[in-house]
PDB file of N, CA and C in Angstrom:
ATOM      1  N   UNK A   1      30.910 -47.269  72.790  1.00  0.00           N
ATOM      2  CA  UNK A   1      30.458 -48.474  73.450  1.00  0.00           C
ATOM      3  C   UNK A   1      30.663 -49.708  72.576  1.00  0.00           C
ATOM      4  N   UNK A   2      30.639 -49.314  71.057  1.00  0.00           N
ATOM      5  CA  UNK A   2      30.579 -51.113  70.215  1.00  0.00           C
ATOM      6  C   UNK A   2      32.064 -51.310  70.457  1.00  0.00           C
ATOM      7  N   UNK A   3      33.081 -50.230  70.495  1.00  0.00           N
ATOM      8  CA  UNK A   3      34.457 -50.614  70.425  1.00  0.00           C
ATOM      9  C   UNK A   3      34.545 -51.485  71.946  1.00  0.00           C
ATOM     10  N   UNK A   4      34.594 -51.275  73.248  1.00  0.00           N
ATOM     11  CA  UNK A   4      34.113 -51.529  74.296  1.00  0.00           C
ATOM     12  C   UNK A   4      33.863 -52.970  73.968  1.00  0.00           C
ATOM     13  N   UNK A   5      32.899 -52.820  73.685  1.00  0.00           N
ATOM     14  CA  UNK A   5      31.925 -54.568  73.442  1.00  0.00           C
ATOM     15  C   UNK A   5      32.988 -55.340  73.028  1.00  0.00           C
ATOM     16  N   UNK A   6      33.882 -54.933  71.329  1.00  0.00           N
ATOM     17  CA  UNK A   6      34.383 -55.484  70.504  1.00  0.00           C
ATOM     18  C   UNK A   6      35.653 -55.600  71.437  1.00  0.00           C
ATOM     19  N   UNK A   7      36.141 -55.062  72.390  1.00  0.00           N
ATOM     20  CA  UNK A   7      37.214 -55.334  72.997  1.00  0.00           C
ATOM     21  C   UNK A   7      37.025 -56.952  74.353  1.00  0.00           C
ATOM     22  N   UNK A   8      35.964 -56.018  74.897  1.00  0.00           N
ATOM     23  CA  UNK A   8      35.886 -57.405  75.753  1.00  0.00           C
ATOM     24  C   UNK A   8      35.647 -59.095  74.822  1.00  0.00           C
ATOM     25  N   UNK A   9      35.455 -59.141  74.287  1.00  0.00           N
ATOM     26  CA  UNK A   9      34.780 -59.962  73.138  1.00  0.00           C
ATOM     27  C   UNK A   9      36.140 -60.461  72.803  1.00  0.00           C
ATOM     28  N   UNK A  10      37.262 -59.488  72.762  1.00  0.00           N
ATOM     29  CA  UNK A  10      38.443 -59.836  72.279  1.00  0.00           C
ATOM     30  C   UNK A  10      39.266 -60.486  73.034  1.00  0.00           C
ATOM     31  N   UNK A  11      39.337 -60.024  74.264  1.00  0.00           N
ATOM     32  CA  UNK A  11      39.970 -60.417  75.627  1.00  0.00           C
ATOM     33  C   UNK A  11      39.427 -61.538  76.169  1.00  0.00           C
ATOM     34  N   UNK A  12      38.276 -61.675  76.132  1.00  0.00           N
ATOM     35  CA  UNK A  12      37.772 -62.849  76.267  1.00  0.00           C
ATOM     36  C   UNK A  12      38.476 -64.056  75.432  1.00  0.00           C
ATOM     37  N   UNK A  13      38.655 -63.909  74.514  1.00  0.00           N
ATOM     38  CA  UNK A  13      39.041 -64.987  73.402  1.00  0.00           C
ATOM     39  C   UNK A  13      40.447 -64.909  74.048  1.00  0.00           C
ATOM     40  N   UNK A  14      41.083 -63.757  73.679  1.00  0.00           N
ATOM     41  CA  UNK A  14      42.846 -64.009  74.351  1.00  0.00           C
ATOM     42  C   UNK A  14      43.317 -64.432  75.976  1.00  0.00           C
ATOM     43  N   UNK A  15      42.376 -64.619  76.994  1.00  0.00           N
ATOM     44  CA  UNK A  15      42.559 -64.413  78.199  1.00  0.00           C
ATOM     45  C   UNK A  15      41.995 -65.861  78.602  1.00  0.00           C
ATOM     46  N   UNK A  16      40.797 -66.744  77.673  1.00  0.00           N
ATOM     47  CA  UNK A  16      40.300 -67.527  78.339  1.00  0.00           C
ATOM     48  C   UNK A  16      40.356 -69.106  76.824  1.00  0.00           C
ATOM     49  N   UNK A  17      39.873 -68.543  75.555  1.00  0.00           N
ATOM     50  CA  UNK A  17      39.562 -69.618  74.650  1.00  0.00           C
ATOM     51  C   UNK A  17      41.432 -70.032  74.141  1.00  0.00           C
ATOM     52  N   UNK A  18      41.887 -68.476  73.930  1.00  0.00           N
ATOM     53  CA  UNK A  18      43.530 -69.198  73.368  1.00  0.00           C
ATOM     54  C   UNK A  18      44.370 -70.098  74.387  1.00  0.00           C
ATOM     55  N   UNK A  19      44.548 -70.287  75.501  1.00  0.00           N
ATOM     56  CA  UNK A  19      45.333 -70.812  76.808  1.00  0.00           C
ATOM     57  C   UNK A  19      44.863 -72.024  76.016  1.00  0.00           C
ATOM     58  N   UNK A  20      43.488 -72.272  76.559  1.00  0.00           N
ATOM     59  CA  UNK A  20      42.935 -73.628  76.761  1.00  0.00           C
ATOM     60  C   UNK A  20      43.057 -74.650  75.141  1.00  0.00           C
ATOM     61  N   UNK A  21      42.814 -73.876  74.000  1.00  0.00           N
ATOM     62  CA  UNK A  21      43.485 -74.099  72.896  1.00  0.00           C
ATOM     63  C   UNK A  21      44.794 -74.476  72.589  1.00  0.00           C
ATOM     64  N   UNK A  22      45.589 -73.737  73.612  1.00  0.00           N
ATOM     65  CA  UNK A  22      46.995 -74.161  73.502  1.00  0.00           C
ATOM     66  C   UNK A  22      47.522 -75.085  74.077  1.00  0.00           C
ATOM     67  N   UNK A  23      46.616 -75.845  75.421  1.00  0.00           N
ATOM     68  CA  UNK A  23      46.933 -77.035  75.758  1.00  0.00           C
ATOM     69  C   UNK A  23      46.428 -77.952  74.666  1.00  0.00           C
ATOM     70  N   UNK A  24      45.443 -77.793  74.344  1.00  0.00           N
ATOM     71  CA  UNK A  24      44.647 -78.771  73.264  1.00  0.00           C
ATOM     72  C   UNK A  24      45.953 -79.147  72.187  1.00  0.00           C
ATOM     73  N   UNK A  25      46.585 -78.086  71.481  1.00  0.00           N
ATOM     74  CA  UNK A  25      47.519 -78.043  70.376  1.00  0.00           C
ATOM     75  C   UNK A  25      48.717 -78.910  71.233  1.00  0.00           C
ATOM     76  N   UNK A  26      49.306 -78.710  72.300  1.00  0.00           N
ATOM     77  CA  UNK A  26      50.066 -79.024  72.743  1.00  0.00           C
ATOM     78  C   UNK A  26      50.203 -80.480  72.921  1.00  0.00           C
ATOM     79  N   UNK A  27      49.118 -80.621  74.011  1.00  0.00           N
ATOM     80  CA  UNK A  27      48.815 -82.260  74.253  1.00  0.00           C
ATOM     81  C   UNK A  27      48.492 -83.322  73.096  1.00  0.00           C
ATOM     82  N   UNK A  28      47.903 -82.292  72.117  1.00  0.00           N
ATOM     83  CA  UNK A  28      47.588 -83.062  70.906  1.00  0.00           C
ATOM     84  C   UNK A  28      46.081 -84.167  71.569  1.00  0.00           C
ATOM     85  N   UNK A  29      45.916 -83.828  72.231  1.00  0.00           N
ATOM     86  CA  UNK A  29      44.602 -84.508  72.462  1.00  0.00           C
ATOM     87  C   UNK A  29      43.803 -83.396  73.972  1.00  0.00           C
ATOM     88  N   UNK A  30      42.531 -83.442  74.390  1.00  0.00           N
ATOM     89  CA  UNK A  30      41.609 -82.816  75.047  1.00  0.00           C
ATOM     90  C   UNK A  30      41.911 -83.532  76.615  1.00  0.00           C
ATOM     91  N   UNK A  31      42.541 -82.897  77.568  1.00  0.00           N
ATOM     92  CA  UNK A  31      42.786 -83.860  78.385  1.00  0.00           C
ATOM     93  C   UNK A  31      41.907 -82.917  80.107  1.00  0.00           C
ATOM     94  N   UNK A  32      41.360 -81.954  79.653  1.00  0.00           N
ATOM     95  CA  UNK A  32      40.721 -81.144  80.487  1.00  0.00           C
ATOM     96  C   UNK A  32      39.487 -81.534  80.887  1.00  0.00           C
ATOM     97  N   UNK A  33      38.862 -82.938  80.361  1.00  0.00           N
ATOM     98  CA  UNK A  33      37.482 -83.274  80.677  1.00  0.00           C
ATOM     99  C   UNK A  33      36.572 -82.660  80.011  1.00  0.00           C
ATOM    100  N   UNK A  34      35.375 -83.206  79.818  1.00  0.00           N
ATOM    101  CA  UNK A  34      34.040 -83.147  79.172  1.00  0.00           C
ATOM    102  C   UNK A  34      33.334 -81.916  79.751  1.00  0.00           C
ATOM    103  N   UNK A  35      33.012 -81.554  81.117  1.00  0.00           N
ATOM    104  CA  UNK A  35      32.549 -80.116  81.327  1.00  0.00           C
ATOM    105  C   UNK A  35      33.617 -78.740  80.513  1.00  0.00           C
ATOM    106  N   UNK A  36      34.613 -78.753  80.624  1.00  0.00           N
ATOM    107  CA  UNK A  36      35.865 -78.012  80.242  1.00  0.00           C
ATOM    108  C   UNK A  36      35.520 -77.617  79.040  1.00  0.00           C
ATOM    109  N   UNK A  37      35.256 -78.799  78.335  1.00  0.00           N
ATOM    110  CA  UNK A  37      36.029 -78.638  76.925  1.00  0.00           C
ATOM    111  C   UNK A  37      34.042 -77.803  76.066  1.00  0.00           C
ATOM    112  N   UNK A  38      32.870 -78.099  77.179  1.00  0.00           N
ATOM    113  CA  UNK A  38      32.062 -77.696  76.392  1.00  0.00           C
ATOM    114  C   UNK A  38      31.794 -75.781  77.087  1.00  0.00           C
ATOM    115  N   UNK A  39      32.185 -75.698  78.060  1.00  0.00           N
ATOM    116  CA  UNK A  39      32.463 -74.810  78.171  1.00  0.00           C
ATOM    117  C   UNK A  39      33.502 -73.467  77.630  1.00  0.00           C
ATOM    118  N   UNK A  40      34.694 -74.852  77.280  1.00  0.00           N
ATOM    119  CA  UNK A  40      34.831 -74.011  76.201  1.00  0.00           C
ATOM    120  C   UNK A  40      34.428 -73.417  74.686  1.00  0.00           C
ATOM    121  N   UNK A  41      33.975 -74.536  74.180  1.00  0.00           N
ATOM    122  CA  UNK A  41      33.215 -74.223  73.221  1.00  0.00           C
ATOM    123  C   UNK A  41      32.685 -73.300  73.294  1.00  0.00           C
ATOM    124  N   UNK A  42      31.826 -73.423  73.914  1.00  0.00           N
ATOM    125  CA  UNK A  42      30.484 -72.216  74.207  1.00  0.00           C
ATOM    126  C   UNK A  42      31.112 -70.431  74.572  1.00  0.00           C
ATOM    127  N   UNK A  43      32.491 -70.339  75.284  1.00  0.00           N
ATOM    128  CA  UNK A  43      32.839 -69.211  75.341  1.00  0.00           C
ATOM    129  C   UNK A  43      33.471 -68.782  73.841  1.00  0.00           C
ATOM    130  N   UNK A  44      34.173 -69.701  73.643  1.00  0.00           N
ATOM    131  CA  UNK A  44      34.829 -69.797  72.113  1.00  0.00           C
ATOM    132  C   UNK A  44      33.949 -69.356  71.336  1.00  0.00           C
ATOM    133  N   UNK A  45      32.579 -70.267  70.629  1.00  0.00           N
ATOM    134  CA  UNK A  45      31.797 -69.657  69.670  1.00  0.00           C
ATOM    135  C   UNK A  45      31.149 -68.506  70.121  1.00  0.00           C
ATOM    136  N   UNK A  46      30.906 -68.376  71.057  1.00  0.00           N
ATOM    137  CA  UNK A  46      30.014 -67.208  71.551  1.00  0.00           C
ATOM    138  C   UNK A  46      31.028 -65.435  71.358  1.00  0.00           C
ATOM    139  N   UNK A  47      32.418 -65.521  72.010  1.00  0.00           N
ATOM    140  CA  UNK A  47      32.739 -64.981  72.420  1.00  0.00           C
ATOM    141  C   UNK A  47      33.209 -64.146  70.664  1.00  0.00           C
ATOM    142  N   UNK A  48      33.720 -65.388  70.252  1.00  0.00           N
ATOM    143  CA  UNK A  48      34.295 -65.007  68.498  1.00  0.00           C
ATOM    144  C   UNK A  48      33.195 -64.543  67.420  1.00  0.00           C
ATOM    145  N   UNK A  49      31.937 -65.250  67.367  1.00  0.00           N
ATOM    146  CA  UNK A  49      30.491 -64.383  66.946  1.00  0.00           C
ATOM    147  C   UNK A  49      30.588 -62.939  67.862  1.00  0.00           C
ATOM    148  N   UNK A  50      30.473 -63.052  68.873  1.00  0.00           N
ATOM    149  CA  UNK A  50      30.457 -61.512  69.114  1.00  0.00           C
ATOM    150  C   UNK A  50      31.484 -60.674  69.058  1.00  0.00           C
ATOM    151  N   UNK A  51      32.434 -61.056  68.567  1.00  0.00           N
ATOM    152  CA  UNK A  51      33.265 -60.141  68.021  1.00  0.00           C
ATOM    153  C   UNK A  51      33.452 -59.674  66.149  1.00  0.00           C
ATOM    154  N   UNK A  52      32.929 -60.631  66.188  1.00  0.00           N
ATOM    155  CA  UNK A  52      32.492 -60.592  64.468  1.00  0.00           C
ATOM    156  C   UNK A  52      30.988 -59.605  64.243  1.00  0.00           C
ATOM    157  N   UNK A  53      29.818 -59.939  65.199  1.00  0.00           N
ATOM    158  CA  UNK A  53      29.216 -59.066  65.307  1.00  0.00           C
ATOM    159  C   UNK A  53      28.908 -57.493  65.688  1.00  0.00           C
ATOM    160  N   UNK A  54      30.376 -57.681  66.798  1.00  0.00           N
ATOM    161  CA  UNK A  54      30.424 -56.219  66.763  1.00  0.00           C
ATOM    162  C   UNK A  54      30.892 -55.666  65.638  1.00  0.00           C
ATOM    163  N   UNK A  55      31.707 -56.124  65.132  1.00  0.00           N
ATOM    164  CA  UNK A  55      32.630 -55.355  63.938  1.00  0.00           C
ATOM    165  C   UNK A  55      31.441 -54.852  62.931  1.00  0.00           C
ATOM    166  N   UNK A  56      30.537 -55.496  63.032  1.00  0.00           N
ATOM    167  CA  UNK A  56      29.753 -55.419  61.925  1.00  0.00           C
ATOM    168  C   UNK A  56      28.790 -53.957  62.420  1.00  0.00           C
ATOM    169  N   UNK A  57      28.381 -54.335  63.834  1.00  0.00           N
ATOM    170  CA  UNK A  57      27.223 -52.866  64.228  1.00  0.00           C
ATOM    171  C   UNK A  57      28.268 -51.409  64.317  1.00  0.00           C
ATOM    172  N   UNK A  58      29.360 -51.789  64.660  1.00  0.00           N
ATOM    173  CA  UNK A  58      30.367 -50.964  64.811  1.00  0.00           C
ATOM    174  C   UNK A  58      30.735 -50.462  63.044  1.00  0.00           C
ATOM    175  N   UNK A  59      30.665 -51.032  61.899  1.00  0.00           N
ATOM    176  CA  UNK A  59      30.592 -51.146  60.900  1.00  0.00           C
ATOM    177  C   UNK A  59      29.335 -50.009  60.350  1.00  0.00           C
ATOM    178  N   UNK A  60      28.460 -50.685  60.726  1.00  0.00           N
ATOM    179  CA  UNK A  60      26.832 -49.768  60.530  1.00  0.00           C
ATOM    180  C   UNK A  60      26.587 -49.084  61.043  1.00  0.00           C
ATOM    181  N   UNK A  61      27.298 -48.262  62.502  1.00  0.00           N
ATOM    182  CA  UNK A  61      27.076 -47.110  63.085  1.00  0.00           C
ATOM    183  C   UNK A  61      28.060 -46.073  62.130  1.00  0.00           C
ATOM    184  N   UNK A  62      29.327 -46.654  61.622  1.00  0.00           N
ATOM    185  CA  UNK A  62      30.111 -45.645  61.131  1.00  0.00           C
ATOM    186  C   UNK A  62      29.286 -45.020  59.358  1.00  0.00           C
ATOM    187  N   UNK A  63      28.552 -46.086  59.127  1.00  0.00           N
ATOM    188  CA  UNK A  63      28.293 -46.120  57.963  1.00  0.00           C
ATOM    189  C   UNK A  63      26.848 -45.335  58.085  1.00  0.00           C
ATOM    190  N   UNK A  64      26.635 -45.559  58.942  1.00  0.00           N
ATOM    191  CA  UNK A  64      24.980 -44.703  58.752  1.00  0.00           C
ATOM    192  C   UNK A  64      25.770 -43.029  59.475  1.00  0.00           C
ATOM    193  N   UNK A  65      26.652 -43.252  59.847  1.00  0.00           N
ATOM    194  CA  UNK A  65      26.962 -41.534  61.074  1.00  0.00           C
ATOM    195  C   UNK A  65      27.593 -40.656  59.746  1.00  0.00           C
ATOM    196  N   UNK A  66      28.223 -41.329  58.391  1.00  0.00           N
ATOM    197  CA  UNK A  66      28.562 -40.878  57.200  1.00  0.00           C
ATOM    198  C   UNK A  66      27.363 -40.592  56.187  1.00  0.00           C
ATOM    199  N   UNK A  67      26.463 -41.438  55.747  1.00  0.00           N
ATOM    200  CA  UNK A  67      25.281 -41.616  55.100  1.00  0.00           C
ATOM    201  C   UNK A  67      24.321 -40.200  55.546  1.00  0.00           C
ATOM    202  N   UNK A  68      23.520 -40.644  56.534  1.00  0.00           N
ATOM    203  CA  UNK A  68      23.118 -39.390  57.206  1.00  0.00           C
ATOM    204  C   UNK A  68      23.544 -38.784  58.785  1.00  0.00           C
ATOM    205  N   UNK A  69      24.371 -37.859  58.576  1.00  0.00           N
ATOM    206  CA  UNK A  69      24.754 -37.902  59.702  1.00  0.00           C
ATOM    207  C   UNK A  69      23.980 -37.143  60.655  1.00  0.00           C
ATOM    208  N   UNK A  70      23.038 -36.081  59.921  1.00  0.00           N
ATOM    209  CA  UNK A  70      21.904 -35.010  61.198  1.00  0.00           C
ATOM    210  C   UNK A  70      20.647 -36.134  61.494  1.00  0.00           C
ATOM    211  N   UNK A  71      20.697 -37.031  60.573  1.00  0.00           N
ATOM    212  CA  UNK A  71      19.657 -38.074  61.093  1.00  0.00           C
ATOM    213  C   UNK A  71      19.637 -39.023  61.874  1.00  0.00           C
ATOM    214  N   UNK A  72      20.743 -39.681  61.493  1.00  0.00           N
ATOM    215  CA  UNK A  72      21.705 -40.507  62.553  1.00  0.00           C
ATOM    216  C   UNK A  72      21.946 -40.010  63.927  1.00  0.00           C
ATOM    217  N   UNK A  73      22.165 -38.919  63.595  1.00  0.00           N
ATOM    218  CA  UNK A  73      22.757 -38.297  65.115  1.00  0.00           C
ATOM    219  C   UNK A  73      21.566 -38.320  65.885  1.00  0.00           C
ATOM    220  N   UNK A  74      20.081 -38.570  65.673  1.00  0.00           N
ATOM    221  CA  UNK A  74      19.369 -38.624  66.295  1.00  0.00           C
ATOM    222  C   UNK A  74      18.830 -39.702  67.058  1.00  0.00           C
ATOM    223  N   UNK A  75      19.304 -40.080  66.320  1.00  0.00           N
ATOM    224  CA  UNK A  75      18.626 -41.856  66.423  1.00  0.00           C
ATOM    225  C   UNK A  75      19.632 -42.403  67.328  1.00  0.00           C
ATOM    226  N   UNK A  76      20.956 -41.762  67.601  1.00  0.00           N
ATOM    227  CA  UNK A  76      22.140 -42.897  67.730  1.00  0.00           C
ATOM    228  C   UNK A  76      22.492 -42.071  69.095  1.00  0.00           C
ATOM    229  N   UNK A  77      21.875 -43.367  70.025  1.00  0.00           N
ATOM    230  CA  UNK A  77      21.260 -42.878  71.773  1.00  0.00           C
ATOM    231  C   UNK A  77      22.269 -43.922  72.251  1.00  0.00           C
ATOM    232  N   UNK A  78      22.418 -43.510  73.802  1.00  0.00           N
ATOM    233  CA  UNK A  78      23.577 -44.543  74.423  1.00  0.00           C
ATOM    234  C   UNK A  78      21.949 -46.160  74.393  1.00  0.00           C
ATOM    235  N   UNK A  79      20.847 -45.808  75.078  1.00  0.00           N
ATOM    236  CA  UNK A  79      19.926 -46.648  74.875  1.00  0.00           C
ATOM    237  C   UNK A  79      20.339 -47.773  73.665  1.00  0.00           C
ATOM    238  N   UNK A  80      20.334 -46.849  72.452  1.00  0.00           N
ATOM    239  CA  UNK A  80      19.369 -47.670  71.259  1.00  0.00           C
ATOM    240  C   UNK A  80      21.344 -48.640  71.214  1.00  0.00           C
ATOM    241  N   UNK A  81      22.255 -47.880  71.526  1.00  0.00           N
ATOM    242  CA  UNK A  81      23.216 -48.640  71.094  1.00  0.00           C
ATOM    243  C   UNK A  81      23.965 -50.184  72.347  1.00  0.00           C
ATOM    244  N   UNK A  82      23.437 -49.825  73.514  1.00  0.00           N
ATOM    245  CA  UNK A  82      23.060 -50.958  74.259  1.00  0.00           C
ATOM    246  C   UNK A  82      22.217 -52.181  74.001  1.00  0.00           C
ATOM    247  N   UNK A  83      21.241 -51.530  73.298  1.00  0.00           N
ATOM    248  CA  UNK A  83      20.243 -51.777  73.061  1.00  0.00           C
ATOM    249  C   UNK A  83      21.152 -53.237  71.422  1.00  0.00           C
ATOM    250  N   UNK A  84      21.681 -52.157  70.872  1.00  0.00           N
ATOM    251  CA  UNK A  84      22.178 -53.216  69.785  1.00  0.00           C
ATOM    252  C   UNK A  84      23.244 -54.477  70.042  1.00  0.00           C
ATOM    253  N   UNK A  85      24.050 -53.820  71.286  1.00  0.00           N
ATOM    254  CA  UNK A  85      25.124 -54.927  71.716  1.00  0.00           C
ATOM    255  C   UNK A  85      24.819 -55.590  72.548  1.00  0.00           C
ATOM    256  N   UNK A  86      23.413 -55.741  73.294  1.00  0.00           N
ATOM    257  CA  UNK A  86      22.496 -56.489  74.266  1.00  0.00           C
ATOM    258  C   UNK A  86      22.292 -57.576  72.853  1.00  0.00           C
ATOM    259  N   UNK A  87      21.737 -57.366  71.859  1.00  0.00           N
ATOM    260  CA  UNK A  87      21.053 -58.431  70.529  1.00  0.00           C
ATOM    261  C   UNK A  87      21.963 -59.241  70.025  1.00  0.00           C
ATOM    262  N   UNK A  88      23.723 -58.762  70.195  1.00  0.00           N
ATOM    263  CA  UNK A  88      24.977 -59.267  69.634  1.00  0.00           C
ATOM    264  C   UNK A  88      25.347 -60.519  70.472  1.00  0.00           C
ATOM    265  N   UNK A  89      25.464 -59.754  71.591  1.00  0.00           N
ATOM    266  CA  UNK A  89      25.615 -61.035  72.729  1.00  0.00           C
ATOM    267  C   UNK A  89      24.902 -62.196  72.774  1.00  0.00           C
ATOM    268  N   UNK A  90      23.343 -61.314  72.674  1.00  0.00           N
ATOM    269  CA  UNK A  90      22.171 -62.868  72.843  1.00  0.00           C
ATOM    270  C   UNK A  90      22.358 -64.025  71.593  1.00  0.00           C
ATOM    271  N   UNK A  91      22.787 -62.922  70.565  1.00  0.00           N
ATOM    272  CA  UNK A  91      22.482 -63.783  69.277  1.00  0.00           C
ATOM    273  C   UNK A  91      23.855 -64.790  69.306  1.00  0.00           C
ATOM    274  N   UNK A  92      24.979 -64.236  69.629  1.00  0.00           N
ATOM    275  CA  UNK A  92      26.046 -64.937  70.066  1.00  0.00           C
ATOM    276  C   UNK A  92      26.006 -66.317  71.246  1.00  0.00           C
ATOM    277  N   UNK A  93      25.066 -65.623  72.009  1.00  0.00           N
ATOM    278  CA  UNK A  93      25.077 -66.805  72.944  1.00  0.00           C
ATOM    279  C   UNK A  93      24.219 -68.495  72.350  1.00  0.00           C
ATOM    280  N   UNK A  94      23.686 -67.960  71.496  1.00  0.00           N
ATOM    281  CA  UNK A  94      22.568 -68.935  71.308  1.00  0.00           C
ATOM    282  C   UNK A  94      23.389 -70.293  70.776  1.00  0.00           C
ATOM    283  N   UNK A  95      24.936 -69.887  70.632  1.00  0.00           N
ATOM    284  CA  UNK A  95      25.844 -71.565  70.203  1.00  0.00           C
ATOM    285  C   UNK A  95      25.912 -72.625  71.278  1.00  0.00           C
ATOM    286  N   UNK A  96      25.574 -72.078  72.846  1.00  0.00           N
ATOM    287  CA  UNK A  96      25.280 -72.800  73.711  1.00  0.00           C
ATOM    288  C   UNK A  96      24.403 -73.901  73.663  1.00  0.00           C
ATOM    289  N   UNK A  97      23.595 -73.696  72.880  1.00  0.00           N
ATOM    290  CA  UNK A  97      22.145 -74.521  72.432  1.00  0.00           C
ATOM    291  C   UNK A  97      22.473 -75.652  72.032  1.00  0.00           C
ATOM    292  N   UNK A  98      23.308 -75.466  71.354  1.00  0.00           N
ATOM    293  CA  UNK A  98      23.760 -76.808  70.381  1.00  0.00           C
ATOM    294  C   UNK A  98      24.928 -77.765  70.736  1.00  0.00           C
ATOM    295  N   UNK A  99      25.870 -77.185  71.480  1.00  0.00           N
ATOM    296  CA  UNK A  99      27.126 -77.286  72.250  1.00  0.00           C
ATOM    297  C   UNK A  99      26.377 -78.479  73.347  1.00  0.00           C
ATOM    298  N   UNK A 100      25.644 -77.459  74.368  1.00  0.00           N
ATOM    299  CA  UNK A 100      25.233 -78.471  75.735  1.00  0.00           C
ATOM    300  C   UNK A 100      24.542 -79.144  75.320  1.00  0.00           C
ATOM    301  N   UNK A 101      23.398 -79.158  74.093  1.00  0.00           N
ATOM    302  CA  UNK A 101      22.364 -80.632  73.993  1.00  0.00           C
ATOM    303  C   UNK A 101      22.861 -81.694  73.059  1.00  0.00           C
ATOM    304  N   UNK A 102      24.231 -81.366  72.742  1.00  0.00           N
ATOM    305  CA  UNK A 102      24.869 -82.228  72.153  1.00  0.00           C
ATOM    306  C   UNK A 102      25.176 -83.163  73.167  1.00  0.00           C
ATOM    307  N   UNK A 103      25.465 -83.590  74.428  1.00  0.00           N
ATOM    308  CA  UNK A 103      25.756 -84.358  75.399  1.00  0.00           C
ATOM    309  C   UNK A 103      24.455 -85.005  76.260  1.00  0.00           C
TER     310      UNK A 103
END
């Protein structure tokens, strides 16, 4: 499931933040308007934190399933690991905050 996460997270960035980036580079200036461009932001930081964050729980599942693995194996529930990429997202989302009350 973190690979999953870490993929959409990825596709997201290649399917929706790089395009709109590439007009930006292109035009050499933002010509998509003020809703656009904070929307993008917000998928942009959000989407790239949660891919950085997955790497990381995806990181700490491999590392604890090596460490202890008859203990781990207990603990490490489809729940508890929803449960961790539900916290990635939120914590990811929270660049919205700053993005929209900037305007």
């Amino acid at each position: 499931m973190f690979i999953l996460s870490l993929a959409i997270a990825d596709l997201i960035v290649g399917l929706i933040v790089m395009p709109l980036s590439s007009t930006y580079v292109i035009f050499g200036d933002w010509i998509l308007g003020l809703f656009v461009c904070q929307l993008w932001l917000v998928i942009d930081y959000t989407a790239s934190t949660a891919s950085i964050f997955n790497l990381l729980i995806l990181s700490l599942d491999r590392y604890w399933s090596i460490r202890s693995p008859l203990k781990y194996l207990c603990k490490r529930t489809k729940k508890r690991a929803l449960a961790m990429i539900g916290i990635v997202w939120m914590i990811s989302a929270l660049w919205a905050i700053p993005i929209i009350a900037k305007n």
